[in-house]
Protein backbone atom coordinates (compact mmCIF):
# COMPACT_ATOMS: atom_id res chain seq x y z
CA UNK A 1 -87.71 -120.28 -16.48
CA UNK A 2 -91.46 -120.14 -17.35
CA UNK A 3 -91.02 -121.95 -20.79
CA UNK A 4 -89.93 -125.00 -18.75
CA UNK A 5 -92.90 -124.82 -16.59
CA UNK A 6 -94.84 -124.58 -19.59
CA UNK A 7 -93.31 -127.77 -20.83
CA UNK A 8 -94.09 -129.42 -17.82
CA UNK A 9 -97.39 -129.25 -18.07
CA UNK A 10 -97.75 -129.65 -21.59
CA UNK A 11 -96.12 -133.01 -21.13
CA UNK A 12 -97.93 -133.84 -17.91
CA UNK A 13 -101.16 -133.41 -20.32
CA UNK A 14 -100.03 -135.87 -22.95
CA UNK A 15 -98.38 -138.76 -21.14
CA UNK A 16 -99.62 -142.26 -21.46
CA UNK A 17 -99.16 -145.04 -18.90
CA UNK A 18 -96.14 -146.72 -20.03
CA UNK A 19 -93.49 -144.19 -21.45
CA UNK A 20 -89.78 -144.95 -22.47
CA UNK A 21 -86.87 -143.72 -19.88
CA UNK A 22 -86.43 -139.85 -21.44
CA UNK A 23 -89.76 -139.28 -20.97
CA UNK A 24 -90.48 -140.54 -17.62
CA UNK A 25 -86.88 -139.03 -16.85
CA UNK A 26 -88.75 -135.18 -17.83
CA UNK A 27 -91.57 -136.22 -16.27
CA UNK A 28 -90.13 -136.35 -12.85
CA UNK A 29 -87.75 -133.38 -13.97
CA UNK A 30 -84.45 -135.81 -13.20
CA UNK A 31 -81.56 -136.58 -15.15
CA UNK A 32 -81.92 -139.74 -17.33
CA UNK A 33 -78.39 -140.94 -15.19
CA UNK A 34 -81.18 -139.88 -12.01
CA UNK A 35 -83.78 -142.24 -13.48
CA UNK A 36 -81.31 -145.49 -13.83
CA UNK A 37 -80.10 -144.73 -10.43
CA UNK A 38 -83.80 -144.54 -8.88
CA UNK A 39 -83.92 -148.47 -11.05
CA UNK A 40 -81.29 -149.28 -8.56
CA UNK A 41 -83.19 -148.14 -5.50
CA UNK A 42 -86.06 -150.11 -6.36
CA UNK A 43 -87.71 -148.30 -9.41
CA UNK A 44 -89.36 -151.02 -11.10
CA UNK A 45 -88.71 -150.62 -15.13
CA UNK A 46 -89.92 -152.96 -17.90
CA UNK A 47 -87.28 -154.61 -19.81
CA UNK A 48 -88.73 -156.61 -22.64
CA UNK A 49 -85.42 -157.23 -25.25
CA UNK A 50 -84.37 -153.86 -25.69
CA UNK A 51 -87.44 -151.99 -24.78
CA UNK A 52 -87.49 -150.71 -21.67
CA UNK A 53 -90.28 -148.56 -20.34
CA UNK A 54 -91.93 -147.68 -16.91
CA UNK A 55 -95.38 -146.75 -15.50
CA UNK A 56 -96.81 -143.37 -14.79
CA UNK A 57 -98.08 -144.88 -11.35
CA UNK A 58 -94.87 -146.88 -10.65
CA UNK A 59 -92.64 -143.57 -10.45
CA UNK A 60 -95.34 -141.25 -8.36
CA UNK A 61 -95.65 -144.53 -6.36
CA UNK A 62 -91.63 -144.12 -6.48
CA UNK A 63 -91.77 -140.96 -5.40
CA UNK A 64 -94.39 -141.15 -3.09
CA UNK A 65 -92.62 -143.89 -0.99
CA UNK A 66 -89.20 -141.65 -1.28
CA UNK A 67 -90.78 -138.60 0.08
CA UNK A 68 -89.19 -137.36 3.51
């Protein structure tokens, strides 16, 4: 269990803005299957041909809006 906390932050320390779908997928510790369904709730994700990416502040302001 720690080594995936240690992850976690190791890859909270090196993100960039725009990521592909894996990596925003581990950084909100979700399923990639998770991530397309969040799309279909209203996650906004780039699609430019077949690159698709999404913002670091578009999923917390995802997650943000989702909280209960």
């Amino acid at each position: 269990m720690q080594r995936k906390n240690t992850e976690t932050i190791e890859l909270n320390n090196y993100i960039s803005e725009w990521m592909d779908l894996k990596t925003a997928a581990a950084y909100l510790n979700v399923s990639y299957k998770s991530l397309r369904a969040f799309q279909t709730m209203g996650l906004e994700i780039v699609e430019i041909g077949r690159i698709r990416r999404v913002s670091k502040t578009s999923l917390d302001d995802f997650m943000h809006k989702h909280s209960i």
